[in-house]
PDB file of N, CA and C in Angstrom:
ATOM      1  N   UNK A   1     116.099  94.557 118.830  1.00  0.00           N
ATOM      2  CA  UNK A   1     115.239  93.812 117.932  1.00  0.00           C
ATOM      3  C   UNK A   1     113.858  93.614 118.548  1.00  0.00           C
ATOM      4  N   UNK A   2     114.158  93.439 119.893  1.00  0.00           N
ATOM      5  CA  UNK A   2     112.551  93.421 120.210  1.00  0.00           C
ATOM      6  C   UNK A   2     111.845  94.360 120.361  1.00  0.00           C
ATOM      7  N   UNK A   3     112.173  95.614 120.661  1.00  0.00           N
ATOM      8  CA  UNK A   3     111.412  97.153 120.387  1.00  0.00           C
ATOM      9  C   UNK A   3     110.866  96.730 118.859  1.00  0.00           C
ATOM     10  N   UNK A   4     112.156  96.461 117.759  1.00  0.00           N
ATOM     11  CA  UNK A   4     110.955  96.670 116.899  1.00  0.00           C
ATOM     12  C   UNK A   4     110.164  95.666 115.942  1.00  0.00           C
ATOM     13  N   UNK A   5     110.268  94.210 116.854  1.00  0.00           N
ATOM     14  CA  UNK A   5     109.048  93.475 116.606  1.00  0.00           C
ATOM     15  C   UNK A   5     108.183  94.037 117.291  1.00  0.00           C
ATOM     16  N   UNK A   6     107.736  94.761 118.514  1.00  0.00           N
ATOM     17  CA  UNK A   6     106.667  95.481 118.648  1.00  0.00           C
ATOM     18  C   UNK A   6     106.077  96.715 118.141  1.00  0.00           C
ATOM     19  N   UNK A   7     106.632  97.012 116.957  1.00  0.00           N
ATOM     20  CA  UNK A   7     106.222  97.909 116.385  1.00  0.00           C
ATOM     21  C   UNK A   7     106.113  97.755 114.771  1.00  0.00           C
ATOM     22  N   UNK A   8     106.379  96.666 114.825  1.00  0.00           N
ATOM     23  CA  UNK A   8     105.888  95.851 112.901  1.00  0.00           C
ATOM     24  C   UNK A   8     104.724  96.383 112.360  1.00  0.00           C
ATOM     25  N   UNK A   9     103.902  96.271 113.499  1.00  0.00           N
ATOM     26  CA  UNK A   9     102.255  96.983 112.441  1.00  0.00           C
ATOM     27  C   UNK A   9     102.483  98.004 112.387  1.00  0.00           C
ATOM     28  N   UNK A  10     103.193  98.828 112.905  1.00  0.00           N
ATOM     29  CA  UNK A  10     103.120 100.315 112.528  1.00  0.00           C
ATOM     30  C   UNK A  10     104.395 100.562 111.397  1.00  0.00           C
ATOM     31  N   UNK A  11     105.335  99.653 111.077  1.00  0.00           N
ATOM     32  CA  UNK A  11     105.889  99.790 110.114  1.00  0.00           C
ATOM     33  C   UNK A  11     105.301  99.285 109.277  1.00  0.00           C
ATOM     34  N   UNK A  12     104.350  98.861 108.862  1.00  0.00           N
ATOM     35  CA  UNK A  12     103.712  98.230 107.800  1.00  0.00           C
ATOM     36  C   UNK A  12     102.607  99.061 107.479  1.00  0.00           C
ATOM     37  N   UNK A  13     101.908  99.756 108.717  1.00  0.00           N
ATOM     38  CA  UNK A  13     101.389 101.100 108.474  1.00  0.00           C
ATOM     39  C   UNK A  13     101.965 101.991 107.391  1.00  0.00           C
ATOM     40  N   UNK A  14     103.280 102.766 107.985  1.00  0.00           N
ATOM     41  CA  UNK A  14     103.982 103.038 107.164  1.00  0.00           C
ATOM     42  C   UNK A  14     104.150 103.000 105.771  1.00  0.00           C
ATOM     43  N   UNK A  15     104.725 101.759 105.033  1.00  0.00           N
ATOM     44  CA  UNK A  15     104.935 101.079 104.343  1.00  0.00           C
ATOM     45  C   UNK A  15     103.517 101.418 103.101  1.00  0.00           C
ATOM     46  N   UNK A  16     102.238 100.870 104.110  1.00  0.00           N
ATOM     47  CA  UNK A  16     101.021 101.623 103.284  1.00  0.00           C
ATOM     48  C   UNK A  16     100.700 102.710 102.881  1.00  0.00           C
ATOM     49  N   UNK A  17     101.401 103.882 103.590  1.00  0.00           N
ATOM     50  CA  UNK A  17     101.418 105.197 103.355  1.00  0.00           C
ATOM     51  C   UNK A  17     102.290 105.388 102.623  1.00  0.00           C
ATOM     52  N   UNK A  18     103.295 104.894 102.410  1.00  0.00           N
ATOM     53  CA  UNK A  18     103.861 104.882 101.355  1.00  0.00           C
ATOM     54  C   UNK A  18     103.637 104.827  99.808  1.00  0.00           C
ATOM     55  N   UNK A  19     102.938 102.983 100.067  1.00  0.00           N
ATOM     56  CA  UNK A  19     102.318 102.873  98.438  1.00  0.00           C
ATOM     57  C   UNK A  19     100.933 104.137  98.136  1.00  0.00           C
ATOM     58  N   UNK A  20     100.753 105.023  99.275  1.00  0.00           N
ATOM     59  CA  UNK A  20      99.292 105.692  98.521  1.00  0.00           C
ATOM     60  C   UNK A  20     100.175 106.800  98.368  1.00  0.00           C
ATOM     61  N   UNK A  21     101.623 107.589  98.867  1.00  0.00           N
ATOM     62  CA  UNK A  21     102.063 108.638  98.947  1.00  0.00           C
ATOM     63  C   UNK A  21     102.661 109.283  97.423  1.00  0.00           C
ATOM     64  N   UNK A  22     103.582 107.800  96.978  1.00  0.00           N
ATOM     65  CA  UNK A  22     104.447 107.992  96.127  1.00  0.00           C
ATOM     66  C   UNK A  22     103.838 107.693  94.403  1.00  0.00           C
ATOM     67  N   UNK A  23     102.817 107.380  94.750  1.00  0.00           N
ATOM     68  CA  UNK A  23     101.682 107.682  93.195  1.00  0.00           C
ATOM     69  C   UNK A  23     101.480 108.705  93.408  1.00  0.00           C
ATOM     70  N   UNK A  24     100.648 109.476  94.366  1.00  0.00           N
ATOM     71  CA  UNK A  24     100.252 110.813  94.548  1.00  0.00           C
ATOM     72  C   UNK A  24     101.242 111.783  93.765  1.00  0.00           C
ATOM     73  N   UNK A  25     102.445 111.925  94.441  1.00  0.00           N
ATOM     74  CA  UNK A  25     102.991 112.813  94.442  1.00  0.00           C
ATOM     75  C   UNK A  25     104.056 112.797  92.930  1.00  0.00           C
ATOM     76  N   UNK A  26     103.516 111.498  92.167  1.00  0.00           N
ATOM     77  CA  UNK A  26     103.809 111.207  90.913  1.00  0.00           C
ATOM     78  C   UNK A  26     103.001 111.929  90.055  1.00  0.00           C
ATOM     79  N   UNK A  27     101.717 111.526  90.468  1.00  0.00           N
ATOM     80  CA  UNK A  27     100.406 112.320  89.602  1.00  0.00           C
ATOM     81  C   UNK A  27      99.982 110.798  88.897  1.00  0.00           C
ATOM     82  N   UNK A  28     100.543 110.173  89.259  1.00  0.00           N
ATOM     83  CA  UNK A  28      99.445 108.284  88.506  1.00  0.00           C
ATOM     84  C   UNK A  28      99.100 107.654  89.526  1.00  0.00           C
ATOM     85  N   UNK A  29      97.963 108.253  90.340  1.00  0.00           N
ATOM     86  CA  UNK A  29      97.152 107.487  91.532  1.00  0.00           C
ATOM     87  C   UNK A  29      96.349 106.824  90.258  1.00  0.00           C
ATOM     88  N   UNK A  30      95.957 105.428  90.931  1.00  0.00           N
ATOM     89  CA  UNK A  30      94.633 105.093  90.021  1.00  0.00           C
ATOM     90  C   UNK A  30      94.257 104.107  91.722  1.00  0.00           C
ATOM     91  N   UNK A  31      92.929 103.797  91.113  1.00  0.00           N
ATOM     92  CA  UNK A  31      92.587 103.106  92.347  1.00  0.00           C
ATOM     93  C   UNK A  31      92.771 101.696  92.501  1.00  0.00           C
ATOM     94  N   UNK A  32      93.549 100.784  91.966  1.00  0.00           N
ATOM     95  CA  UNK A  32      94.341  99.835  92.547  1.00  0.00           C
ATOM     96  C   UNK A  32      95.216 100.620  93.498  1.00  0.00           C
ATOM     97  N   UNK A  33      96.066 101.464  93.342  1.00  0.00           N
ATOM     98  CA  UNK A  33      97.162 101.594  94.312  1.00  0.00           C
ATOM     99  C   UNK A  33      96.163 102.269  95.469  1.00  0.00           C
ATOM    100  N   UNK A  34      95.286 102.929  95.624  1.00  0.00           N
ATOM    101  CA  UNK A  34      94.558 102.930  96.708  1.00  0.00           C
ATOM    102  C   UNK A  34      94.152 102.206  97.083  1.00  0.00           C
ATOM    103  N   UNK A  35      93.277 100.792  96.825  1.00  0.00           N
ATOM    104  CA  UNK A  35      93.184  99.564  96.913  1.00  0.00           C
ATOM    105  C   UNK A  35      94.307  98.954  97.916  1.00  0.00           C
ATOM    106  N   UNK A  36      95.221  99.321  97.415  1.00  0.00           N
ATOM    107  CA  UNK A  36      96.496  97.739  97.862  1.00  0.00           C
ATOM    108  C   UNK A  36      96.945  98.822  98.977  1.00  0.00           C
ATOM    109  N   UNK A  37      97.245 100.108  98.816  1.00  0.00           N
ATOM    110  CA  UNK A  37      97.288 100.808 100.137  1.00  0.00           C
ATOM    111  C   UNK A  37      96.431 101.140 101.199  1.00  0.00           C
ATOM    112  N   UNK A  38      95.555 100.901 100.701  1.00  0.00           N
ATOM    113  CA  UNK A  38      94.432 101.264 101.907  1.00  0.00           C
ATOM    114  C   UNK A  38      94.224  99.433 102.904  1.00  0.00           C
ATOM    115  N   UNK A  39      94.428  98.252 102.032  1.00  0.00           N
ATOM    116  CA  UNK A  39      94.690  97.021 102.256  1.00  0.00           C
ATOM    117  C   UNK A  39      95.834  96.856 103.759  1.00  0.00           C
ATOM    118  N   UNK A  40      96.918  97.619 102.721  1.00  0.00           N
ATOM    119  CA  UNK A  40      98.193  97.062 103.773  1.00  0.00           C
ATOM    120  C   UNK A  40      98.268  98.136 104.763  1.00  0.00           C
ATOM    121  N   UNK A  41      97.750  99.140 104.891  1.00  0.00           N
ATOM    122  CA  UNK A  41      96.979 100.069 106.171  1.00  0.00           C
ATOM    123  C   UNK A  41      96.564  99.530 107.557  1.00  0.00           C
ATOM    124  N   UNK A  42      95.356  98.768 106.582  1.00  0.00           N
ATOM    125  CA  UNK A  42      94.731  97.881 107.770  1.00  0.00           C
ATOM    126  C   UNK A  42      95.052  96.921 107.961  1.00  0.00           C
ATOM    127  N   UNK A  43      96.419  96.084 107.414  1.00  0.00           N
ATOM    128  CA  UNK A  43      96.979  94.875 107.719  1.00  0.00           C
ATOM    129  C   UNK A  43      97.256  95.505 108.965  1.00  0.00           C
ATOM    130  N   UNK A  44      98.422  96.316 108.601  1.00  0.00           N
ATOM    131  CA  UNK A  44      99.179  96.733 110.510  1.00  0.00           C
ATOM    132  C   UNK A  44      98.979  97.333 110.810  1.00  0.00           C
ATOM    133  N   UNK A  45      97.585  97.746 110.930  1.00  0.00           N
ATOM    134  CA  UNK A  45      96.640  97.976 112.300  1.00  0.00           C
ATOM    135  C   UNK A  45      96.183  96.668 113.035  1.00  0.00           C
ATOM    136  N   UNK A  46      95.678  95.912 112.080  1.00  0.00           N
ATOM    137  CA  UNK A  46      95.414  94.817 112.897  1.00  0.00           C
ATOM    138  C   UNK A  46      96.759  94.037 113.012  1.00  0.00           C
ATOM    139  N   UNK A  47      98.133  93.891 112.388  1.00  0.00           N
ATOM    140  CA  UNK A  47      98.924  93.318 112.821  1.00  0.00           C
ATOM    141  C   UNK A  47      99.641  94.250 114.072  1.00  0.00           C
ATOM    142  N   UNK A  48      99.544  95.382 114.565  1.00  0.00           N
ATOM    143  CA  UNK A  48      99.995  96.038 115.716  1.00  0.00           C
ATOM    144  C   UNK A  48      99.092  95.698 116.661  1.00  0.00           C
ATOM    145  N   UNK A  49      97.435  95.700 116.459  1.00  0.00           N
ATOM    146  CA  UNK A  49      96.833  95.323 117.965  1.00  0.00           C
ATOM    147  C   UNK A  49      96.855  93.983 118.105  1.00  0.00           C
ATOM    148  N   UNK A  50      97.384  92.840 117.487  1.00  0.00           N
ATOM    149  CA  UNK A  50      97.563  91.899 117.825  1.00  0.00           C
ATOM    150  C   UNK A  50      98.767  91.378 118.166  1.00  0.00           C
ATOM    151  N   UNK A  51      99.777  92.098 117.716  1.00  0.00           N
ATOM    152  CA  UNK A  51     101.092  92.105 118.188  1.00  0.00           C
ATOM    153  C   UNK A  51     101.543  92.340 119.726  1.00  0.00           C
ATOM    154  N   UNK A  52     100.707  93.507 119.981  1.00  0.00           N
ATOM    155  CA  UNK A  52     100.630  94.442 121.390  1.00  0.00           C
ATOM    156  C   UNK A  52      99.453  93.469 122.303  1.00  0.00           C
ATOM    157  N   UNK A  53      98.748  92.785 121.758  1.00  0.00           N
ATOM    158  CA  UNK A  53      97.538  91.580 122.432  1.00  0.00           C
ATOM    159  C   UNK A  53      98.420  91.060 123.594  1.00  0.00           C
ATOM    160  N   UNK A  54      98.377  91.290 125.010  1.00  0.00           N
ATOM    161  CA  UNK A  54      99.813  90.939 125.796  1.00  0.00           C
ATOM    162  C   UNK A  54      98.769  88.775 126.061  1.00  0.00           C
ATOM    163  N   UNK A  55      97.292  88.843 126.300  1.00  0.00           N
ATOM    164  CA  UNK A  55      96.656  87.523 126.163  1.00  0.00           C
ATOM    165  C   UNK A  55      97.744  86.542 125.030  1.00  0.00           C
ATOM    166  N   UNK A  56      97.940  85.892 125.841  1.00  0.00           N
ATOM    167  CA  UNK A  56      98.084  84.601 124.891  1.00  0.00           C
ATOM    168  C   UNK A  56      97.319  83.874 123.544  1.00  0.00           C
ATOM    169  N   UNK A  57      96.584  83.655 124.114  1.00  0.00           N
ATOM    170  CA  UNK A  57      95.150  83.069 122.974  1.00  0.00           C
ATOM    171  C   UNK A  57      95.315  81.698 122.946  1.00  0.00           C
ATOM    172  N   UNK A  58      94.314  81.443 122.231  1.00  0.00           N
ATOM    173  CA  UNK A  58      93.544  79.812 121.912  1.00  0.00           C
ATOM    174  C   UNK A  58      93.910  79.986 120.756  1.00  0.00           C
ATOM    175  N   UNK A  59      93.729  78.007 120.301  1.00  0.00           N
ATOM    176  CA  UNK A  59      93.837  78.179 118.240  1.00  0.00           C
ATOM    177  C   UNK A  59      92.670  78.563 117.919  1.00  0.00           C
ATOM    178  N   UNK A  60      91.491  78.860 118.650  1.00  0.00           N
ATOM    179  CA  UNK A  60      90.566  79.276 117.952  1.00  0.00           C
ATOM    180  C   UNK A  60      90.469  80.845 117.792  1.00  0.00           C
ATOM    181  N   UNK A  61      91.373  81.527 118.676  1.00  0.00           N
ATOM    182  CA  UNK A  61      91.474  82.759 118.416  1.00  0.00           C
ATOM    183  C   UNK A  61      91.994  83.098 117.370  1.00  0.00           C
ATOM    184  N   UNK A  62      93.831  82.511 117.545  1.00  0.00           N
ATOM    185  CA  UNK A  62      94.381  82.172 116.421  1.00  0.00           C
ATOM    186  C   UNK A  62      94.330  82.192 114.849  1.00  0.00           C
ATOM    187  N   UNK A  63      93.216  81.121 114.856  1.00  0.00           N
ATOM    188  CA  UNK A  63      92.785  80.745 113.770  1.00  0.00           C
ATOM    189  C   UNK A  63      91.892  82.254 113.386  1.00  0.00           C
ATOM    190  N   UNK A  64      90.744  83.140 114.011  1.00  0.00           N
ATOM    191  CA  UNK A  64      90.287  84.237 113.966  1.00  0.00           C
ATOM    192  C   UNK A  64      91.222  85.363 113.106  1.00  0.00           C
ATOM    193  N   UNK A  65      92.192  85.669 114.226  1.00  0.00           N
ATOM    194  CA  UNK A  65      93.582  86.275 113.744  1.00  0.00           C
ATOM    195  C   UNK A  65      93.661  86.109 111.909  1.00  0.00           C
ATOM    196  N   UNK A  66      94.461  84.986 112.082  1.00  0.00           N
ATOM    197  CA  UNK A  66      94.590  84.389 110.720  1.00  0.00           C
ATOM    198  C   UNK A  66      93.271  84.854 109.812  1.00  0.00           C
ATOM    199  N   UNK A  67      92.618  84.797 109.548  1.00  0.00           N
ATOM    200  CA  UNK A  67      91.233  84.916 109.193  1.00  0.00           C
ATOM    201  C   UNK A  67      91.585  86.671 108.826  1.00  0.00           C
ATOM    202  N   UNK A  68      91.618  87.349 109.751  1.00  0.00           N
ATOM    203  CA  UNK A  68      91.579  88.698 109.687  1.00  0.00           C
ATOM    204  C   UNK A  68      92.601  89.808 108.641  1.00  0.00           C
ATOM    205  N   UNK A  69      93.578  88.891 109.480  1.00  0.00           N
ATOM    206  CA  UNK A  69      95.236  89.053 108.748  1.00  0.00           C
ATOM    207  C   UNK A  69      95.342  88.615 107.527  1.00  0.00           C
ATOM    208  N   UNK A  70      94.486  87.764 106.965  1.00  0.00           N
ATOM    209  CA  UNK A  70      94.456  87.071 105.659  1.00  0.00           C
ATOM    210  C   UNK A  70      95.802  86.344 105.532  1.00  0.00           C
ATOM    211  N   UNK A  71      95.892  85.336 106.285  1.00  0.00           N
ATOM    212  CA  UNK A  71      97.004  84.321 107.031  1.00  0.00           C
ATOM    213  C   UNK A  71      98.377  84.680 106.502  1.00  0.00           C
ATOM    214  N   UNK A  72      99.158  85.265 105.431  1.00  0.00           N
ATOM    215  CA  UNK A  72     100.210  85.405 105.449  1.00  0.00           C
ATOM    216  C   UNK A  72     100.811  86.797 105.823  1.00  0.00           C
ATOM    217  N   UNK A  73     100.427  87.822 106.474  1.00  0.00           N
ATOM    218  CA  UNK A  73     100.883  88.702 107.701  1.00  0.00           C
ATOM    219  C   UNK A  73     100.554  88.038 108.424  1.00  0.00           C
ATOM    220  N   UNK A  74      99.133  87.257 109.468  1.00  0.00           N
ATOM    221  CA  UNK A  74      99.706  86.672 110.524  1.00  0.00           C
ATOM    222  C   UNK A  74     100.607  86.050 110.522  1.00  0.00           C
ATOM    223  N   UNK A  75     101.553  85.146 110.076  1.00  0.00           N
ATOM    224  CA  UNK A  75     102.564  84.143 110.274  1.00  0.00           C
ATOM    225  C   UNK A  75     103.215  85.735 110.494  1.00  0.00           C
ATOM    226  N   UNK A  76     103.866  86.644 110.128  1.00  0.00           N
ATOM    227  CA  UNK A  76     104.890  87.449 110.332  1.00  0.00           C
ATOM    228  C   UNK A  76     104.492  88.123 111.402  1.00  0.00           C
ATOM    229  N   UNK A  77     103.406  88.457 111.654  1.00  0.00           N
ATOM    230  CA  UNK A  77     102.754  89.363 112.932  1.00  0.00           C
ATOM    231  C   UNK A  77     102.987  88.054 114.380  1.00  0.00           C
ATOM    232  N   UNK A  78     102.488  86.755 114.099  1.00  0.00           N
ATOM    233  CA  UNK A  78     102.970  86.143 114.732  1.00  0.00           C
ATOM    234  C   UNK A  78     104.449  85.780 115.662  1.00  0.00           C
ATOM    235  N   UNK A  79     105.006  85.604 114.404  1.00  0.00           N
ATOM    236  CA  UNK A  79     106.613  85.431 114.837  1.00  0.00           C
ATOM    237  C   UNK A  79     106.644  86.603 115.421  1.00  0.00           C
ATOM    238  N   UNK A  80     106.636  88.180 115.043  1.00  0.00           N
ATOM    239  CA  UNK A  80     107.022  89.482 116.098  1.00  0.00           C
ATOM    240  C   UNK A  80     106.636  89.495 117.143  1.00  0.00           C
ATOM    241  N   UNK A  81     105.169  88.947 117.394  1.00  0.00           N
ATOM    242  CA  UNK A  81     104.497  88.410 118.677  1.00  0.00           C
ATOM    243  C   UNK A  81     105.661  87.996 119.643  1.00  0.00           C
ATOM    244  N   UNK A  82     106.197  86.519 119.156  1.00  0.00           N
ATOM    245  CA  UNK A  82     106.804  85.657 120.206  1.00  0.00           C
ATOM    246  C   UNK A  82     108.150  86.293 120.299  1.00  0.00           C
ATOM    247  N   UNK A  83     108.809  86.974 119.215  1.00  0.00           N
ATOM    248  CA  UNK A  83     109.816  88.221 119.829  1.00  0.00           C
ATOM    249  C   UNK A  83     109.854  89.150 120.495  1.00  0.00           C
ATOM    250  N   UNK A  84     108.327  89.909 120.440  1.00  0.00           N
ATOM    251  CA  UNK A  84     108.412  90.738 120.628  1.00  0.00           C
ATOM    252  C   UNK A  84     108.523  90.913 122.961  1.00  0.00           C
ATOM    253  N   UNK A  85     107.623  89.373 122.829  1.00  0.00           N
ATOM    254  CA  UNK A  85     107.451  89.337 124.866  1.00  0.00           C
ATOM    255  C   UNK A  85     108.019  87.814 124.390  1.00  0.00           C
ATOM    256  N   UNK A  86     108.431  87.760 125.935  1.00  0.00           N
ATOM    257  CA  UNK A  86     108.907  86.375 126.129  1.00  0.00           C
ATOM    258  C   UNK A  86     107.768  85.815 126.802  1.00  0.00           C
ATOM    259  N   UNK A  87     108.089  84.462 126.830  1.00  0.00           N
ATOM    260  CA  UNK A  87     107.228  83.820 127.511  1.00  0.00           C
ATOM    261  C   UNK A  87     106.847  84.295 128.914  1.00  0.00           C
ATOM    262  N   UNK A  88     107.626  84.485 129.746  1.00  0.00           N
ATOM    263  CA  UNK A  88     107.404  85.049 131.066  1.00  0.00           C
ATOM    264  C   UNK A  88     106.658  86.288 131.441  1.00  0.00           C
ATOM    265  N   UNK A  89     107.022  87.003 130.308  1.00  0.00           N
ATOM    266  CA  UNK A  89     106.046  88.378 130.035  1.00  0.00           C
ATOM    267  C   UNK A  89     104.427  87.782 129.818  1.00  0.00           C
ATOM    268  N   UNK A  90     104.417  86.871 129.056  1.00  0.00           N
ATOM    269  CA  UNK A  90     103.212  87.135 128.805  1.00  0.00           C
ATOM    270  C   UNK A  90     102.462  85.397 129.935  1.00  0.00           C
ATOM    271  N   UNK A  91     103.069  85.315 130.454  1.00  0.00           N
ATOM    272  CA  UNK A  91     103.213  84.385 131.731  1.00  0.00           C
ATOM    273  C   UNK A  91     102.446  85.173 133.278  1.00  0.00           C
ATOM    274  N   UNK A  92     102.941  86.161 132.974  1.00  0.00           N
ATOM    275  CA  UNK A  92     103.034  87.263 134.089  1.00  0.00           C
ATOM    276  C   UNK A  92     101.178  87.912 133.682  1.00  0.00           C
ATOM    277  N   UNK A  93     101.051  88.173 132.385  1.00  0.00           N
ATOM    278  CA  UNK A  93     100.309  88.868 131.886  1.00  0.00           C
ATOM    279  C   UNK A  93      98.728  88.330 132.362  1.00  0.00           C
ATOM    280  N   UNK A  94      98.920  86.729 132.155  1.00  0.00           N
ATOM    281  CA  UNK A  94      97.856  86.196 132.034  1.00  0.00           C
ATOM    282  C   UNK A  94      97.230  84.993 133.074  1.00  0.00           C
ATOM    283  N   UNK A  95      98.071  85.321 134.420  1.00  0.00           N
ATOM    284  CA  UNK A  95      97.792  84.874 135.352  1.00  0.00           C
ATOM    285  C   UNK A  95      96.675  85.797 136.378  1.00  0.00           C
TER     286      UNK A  95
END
């Protein structure tokens, strides 16, 4: 399980390639579904480099994050976070 909380953004990557794949190959792309796929693309990209972020952070980073993530993937990018290293890992990291 913890391999693949560290790899959530790239399943969500995925996931985006998905919603742009399976219109395509329907023949009813319109550009909402490029829209919402090209969206959840760059969710987990930024939910993988922040996942993989071995820094701890501040709430003001945090709060940044959130901001970026458009706060409800961070809460999930979050939680994979604290699965993904333990405390000691990232204890180790940031000393």
């Amino acid at each position: 399980m913890k391999e693949l909380a560290k790899y959530s953004g790239a399943i969500v990557m995925l996931i985006g390639i998905l919603v742009l794949a399976i219109p395509f190959f329907q023949g009813t792309t319109t550009n909402t579904n490029l829209i919402i796929g090209f969206i959840i693309i760059i969710e987990g990209f930024l939910g993988y480099l922040y996942v993989n972020n071995m820094k701890k952070g501040s709430t003001l980073s945090n709060i940044i994050w959130a901001i970026l993530l458009l706060i409800i993937p961070f809460v999930i990018f979050y939680f994979a976070k604290k699965k993904a290293y333990s405390e000691e890992e990232l204890a180790l990291y940031n000393e």
